[in-house]
C-alpha atoms as a PDB file:
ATOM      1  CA  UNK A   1       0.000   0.000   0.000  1.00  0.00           C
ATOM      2  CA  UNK A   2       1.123   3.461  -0.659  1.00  0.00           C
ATOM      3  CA  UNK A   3       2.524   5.697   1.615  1.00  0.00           C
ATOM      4  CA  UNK A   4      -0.237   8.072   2.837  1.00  0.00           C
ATOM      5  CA  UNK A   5      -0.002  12.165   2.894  1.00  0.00           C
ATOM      6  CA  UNK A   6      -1.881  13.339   5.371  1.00  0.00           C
ATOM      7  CA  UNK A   7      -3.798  16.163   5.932  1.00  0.00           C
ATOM      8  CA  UNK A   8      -5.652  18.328   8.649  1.00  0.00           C
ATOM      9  CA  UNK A   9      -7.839  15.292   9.579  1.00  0.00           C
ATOM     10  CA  UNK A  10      -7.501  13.497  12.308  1.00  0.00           C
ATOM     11  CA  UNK A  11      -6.686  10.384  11.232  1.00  0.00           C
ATOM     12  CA  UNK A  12      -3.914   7.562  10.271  1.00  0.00           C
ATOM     13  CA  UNK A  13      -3.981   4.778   7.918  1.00  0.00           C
ATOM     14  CA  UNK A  14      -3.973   0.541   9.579  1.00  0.00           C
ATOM     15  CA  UNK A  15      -0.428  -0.355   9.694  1.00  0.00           C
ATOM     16  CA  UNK A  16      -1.614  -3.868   8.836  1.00  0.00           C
ATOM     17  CA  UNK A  17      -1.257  -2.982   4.964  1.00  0.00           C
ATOM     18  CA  UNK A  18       2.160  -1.722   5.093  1.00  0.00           C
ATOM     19  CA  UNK A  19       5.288  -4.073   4.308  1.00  0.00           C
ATOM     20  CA  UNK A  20       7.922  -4.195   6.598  1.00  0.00           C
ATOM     21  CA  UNK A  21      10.128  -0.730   5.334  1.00  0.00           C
ATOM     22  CA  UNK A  22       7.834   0.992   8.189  1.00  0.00           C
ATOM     23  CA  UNK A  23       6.589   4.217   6.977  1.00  0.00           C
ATOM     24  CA  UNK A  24       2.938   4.406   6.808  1.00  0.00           C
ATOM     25  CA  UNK A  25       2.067   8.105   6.656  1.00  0.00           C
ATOM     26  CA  UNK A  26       3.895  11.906   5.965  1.00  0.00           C
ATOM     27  CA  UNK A  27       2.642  15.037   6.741  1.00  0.00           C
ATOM     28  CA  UNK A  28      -0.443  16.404   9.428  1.00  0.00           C
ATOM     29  CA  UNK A  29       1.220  17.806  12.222  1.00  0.00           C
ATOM     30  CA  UNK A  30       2.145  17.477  15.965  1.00  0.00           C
ATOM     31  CA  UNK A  31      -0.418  18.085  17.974  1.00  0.00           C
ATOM     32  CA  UNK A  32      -1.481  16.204  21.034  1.00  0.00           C
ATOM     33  CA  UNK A  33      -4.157  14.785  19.938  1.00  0.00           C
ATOM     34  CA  UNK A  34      -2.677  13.236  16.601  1.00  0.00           C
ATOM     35  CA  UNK A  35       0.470  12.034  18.619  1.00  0.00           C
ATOM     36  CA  UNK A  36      -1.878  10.121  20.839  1.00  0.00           C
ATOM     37  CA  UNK A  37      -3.850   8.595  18.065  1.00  0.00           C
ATOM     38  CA  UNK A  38      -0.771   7.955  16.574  1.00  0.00           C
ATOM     39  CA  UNK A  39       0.725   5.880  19.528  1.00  0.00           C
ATOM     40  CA  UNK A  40      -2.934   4.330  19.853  1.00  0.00           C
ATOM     41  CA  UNK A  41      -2.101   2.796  16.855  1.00  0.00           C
ATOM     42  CA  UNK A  42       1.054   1.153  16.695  1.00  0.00           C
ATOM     43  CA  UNK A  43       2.839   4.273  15.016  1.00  0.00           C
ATOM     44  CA  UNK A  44       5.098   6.893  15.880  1.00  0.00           C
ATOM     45  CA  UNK A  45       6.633  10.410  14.182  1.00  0.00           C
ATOM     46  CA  UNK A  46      10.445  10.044  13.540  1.00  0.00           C
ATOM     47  CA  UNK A  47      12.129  12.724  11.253  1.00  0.00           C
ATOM     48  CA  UNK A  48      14.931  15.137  10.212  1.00  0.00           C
ATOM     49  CA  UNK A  49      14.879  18.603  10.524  1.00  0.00           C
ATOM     50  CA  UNK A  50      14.867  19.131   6.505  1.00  0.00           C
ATOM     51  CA  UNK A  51      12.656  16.424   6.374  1.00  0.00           C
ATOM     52  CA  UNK A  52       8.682  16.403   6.241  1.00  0.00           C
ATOM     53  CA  UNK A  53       7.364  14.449   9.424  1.00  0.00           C
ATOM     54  CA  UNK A  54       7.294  10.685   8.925  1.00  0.00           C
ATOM     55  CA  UNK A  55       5.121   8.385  10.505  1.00  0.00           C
ATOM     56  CA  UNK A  56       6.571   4.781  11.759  1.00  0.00           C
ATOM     57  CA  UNK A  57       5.142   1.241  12.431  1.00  0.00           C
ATOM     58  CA  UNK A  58       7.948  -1.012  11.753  1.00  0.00           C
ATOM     59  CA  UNK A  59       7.803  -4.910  11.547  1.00  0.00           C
ATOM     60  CA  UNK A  60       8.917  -6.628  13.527  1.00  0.00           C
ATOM     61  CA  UNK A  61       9.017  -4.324  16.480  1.00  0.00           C
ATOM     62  CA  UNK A  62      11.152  -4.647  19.331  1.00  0.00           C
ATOM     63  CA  UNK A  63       9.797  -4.602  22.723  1.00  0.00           C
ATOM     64  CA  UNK A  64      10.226  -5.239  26.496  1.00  0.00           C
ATOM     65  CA  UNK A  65       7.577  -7.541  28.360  1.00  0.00           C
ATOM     66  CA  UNK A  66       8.299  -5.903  31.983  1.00  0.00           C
ATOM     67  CA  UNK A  67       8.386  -9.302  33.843  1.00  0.00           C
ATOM     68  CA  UNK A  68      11.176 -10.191  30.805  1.00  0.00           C
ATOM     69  CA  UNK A  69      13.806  -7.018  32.268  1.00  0.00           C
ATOM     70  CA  UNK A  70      17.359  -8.607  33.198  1.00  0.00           C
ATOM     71  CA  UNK A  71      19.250  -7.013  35.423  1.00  0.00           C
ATOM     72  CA  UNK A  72      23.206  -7.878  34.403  1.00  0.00           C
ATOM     73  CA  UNK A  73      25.108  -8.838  37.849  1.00  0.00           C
ATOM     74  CA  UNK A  74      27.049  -5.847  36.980  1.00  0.00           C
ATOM     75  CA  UNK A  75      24.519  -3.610  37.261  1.00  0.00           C
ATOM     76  CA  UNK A  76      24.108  -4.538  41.047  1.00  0.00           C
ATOM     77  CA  UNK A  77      26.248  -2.717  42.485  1.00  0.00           C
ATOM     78  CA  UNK A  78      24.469   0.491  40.970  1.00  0.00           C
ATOM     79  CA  UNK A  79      21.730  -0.074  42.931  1.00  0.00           C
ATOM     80  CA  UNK A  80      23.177  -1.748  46.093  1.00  0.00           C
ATOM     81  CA  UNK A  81      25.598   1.356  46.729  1.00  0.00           C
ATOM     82  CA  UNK A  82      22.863   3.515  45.306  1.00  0.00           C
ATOM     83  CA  UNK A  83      25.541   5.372  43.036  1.00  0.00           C
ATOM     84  CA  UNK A  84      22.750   7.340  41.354  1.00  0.00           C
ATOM     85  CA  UNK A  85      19.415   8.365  42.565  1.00  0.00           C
ATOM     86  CA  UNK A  86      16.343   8.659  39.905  1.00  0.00           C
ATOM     87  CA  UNK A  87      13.768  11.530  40.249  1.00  0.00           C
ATOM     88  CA  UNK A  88      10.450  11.497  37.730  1.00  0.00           C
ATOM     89  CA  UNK A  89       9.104  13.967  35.584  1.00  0.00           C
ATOM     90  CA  UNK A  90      11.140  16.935  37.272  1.00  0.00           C
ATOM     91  CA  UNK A  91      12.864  18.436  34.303  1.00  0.00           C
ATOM     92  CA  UNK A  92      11.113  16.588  31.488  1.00  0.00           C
ATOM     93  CA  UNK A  93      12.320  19.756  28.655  1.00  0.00           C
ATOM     94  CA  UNK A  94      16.006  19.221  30.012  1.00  0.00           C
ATOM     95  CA  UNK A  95      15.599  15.535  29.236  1.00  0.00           C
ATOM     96  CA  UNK A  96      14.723  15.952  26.164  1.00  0.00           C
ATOM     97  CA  UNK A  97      17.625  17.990  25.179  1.00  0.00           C
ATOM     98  CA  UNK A  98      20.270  16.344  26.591  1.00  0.00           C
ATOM     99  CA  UNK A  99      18.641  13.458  24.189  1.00  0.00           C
ATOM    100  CA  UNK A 100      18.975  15.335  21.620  1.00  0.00           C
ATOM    101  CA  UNK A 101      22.679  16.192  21.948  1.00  0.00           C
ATOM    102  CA  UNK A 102      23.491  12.261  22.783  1.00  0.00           C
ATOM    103  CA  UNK A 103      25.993  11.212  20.205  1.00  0.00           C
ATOM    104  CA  UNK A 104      25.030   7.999  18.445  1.00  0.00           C
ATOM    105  CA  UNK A 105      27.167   6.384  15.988  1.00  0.00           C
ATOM    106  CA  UNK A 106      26.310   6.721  12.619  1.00  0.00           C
ATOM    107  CA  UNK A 107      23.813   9.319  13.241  1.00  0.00           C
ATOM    108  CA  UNK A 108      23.370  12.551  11.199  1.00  0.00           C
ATOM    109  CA  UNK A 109      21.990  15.340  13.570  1.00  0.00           C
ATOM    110  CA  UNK A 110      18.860  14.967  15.929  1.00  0.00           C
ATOM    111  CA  UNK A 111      15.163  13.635  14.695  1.00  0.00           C
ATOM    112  CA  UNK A 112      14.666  15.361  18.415  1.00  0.00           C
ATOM    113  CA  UNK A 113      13.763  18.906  17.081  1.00  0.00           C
ATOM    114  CA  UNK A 114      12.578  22.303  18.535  1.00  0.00           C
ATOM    115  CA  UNK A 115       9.225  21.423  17.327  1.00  0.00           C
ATOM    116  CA  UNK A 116       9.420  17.643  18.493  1.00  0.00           C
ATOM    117  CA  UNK A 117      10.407  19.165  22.057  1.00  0.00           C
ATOM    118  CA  UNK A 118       7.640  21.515  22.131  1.00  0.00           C
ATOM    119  CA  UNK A 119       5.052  18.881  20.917  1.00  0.00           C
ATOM    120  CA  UNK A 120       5.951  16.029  23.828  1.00  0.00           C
ATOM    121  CA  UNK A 121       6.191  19.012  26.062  1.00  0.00           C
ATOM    122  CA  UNK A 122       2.452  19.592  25.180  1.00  0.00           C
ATOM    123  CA  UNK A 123       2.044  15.647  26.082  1.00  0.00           C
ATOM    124  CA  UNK A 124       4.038  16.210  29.394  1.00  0.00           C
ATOM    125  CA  UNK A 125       1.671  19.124  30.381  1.00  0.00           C
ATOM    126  CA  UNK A 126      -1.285  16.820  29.336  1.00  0.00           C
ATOM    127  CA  UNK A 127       0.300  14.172  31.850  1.00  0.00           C
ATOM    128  CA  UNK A 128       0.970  11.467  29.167  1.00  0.00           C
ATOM    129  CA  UNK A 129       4.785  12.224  28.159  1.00  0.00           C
ATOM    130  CA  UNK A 130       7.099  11.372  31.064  1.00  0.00           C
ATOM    131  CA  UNK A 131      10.855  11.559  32.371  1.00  0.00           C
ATOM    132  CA  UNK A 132      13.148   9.291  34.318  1.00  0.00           C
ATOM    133  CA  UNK A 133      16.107  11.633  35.729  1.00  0.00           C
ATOM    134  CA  UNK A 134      19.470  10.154  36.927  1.00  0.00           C
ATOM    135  CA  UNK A 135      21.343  12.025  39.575  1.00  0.00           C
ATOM    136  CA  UNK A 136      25.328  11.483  40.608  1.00  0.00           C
ATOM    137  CA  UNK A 137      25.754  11.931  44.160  1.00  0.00           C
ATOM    138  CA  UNK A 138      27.297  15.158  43.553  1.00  0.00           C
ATOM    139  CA  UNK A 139      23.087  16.685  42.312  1.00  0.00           C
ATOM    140  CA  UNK A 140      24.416  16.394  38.920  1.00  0.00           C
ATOM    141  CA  UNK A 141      22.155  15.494  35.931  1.00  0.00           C
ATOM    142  CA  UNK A 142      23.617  12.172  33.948  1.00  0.00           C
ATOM    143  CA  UNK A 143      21.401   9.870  32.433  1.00  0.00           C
ATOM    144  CA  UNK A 144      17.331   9.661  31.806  1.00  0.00           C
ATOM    145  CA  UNK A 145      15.163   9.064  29.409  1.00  0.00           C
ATOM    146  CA  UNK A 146      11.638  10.049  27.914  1.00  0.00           C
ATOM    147  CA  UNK A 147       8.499   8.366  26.614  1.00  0.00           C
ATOM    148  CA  UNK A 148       4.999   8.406  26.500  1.00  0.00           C
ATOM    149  CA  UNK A 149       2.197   6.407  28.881  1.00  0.00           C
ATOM    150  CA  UNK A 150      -0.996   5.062  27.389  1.00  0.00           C
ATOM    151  CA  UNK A 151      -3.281   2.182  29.753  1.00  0.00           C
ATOM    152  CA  UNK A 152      -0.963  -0.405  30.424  1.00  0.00           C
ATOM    153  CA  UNK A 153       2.113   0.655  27.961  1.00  0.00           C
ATOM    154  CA  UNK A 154       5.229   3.032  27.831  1.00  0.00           C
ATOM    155  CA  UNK A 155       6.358   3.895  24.597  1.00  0.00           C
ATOM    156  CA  UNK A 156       9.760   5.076  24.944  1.00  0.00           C
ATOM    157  CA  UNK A 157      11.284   7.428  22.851  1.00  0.00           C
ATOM    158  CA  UNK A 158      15.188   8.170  23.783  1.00  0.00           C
ATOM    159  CA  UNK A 159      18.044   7.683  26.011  1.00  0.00           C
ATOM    160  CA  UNK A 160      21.208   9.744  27.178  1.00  0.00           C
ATOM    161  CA  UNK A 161      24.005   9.229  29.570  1.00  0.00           C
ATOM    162  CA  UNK A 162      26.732  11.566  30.557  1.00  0.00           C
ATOM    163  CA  UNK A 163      28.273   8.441  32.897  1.00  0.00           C
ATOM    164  CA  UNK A 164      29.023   5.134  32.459  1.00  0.00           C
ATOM    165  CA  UNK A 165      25.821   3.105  33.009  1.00  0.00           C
ATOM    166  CA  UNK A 166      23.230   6.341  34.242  1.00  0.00           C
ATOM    167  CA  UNK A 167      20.923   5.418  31.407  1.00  0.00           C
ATOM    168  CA  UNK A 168      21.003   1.780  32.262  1.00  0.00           C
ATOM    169  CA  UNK A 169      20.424   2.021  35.651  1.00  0.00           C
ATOM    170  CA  UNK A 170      17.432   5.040  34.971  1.00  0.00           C
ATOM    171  CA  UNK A 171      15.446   2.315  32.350  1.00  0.00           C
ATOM    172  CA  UNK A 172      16.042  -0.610  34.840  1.00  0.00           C
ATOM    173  CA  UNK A 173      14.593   1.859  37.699  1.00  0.00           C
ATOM    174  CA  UNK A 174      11.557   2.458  35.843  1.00  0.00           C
ATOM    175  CA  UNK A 175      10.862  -0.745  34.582  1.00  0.00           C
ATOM    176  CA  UNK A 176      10.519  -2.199  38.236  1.00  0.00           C
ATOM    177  CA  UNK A 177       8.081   0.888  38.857  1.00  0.00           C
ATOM    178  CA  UNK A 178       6.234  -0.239  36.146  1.00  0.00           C
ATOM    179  CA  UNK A 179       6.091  -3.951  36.942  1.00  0.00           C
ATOM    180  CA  UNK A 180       4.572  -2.960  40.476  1.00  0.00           C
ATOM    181  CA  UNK A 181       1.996  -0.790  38.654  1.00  0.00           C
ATOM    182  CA  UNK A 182       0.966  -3.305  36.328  1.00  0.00           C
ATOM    183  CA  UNK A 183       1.944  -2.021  33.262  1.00  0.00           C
ATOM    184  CA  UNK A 184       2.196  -4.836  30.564  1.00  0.00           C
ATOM    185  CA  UNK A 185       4.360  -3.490  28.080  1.00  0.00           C
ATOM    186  CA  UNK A 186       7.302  -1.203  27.024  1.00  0.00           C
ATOM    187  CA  UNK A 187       7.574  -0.183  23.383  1.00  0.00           C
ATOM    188  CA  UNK A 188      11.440  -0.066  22.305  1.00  0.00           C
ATOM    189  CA  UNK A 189      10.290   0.434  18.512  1.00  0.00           C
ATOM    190  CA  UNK A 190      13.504  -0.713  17.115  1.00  0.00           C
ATOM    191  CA  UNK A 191      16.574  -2.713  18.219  1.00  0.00           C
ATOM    192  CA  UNK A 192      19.583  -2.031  20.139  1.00  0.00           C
ATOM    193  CA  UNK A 193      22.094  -4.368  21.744  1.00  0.00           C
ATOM    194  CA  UNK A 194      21.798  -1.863  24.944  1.00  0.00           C
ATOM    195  CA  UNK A 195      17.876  -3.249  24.967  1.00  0.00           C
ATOM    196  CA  UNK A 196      18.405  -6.189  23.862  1.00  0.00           C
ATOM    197  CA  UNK A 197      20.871  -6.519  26.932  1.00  0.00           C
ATOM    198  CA  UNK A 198      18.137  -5.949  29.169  1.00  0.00           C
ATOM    199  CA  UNK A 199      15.557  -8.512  27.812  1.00  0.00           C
ATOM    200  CA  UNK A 200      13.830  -6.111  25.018  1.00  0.00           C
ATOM    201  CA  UNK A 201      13.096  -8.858  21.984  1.00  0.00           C
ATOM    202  CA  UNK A 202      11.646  -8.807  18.614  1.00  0.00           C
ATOM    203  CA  UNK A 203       7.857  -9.441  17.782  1.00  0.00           C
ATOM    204  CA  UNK A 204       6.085  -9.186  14.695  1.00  0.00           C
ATOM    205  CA  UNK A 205       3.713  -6.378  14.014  1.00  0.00           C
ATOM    206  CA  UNK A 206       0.874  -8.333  14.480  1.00  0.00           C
ATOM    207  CA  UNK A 207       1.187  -9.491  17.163  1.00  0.00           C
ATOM    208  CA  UNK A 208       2.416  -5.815  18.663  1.00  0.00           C
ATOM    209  CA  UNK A 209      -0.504  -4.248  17.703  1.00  0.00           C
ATOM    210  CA  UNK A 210      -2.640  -7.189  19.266  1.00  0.00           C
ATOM    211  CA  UNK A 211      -1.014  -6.614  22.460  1.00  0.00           C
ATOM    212  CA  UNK A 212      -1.567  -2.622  21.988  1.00  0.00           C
ATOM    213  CA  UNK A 213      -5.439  -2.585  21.492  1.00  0.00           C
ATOM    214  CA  UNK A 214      -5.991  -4.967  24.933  1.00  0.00           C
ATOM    215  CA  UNK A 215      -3.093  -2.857  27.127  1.00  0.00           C
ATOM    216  CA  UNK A 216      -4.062   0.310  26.116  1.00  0.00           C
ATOM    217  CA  UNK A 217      -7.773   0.429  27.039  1.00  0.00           C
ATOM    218  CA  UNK A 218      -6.553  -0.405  30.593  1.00  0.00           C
ATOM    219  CA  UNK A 219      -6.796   2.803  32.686  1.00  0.00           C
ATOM    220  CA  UNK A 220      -4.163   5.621  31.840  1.00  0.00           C
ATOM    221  CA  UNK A 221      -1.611   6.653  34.690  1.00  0.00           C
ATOM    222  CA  UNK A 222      -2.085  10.411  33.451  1.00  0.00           C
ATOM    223  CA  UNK A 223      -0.589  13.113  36.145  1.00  0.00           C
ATOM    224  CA  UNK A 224       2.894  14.072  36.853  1.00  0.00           C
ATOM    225  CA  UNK A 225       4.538  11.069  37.905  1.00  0.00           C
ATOM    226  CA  UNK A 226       7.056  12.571  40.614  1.00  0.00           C
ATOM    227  CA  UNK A 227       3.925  13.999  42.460  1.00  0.00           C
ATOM    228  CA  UNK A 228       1.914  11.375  42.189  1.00  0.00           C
ATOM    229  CA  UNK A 229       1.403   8.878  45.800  1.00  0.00           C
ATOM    230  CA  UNK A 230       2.011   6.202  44.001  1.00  0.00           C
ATOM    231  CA  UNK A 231       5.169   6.188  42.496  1.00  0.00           C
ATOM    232  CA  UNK A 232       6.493   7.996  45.907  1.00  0.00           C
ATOM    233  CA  UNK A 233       6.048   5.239  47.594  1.00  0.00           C
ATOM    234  CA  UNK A 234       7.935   3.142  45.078  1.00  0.00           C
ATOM    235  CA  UNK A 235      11.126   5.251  45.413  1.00  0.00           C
ATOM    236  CA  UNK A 236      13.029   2.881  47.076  1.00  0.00           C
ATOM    237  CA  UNK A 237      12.732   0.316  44.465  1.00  0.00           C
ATOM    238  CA  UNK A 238      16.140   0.960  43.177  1.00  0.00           C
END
């Protein structure tokens, strides 16, 4: 099927007719409520700057079942010595730009633009995008991470780390929140060996978007998640 252009409707084609290249859609725009249609769907923006937004479902997609996470025995003493501490949803814009300015290998520029920072930042405000924050023990900022909650799934969208293993220990924190919540499953969209270290795997597209229509009609955890009772009392999970 043809990639579609869309418009100012609200709307997005069924990923079900696409092949496995993984753009479905180009064009529309950035607003809130497209983005969460979008991720209601299976599908997700992911562009250059000189580029006209594209819209993703790729097959196979990689994900992480929550009661799948591995913790390497390396990792332990992270959390045994409590080298970092993790803070949620405290800085979310500050995330976002320090993933942006992450330097990945073979990478040209950022897909995380000005106008993809103001649109999640929308979400944020709307209590759906969220932030994991990793602190040294000196109150410095080195790791975290950002995604998106809908029902019983986290989509997540990037990474960064300014010391050895922040980001690492920051996903593995919030994975165990989410396990004790009941979420049922973590969107990774497309492989890494860093994921794939942690028990993130490979499923087709099918069988993604079968787990996506049953997870997220299960009640959303909408609010700012560093305020919220809940995760407070979870804080020593780590």
């Amino acid at each position: 099927m043809a990639v579609v252009w869309l418009d100012q409707r609200l709307w997005f084609p069924d990923v079900e007719h696409y092949d496995s290249s993984g753009i479905v859609a180009v064009g529309g725009d950035l607003s809130p409520a497209r983005l969460l249609l979008a991720y209601r769907k299976g599908i997700f923006p992911w562009f250059n700057a000189d580029e006209p937004i594209l819209w993703w479902s790729p097959d196979p997609r990689f994900v992480l079942f929550p009661q799948e996470l591995k913790v390497a025995r390396s990792m332990r003493p992270y959390f045994n010595q409590r080298r970092f501490t993790i803070s949620l949803d405290t800085c979310f814009e500050a995330v976002m730009r320090a993933c942006a300015q992450q330097y990945r290998s073979g990478q040209r520029g950022t897909w995380i633009t000005g106008d993809m920072i103001a649109a999640y930042h929308g979400l944020h405000q709307l209590g759906y995008a969220h932030s994991v924050e990793v602190w040294n023990e000196a109150g410095q900022l080195v790791g975290g991470l950002y995604g998106v909650a809908m029902g019983a799934v986290f989509f997540g969208e990037s990474m960064f780390t300014y010391a050895s293993n922040a980001s690492k220990f920051g996903f593995i924190a919030l994975v165990k929140r989410l396990q004790k919540l009941g979420f049922r499953l973590i969107d990774c969209q497309q492989e890494t060996r860093h994921l794939a270290s942690l028990g993130a795997r490979a499923i087709p597209r099918r069988e993604f978007i079968k787990h996506l229509q049953e997870y997220v009609a299960l009640p959303d955890w909408t609010g700012n998640w560093g305020q919220m009772p809940v995760f407070q009392q979870l804080e020593r999970l780590e």
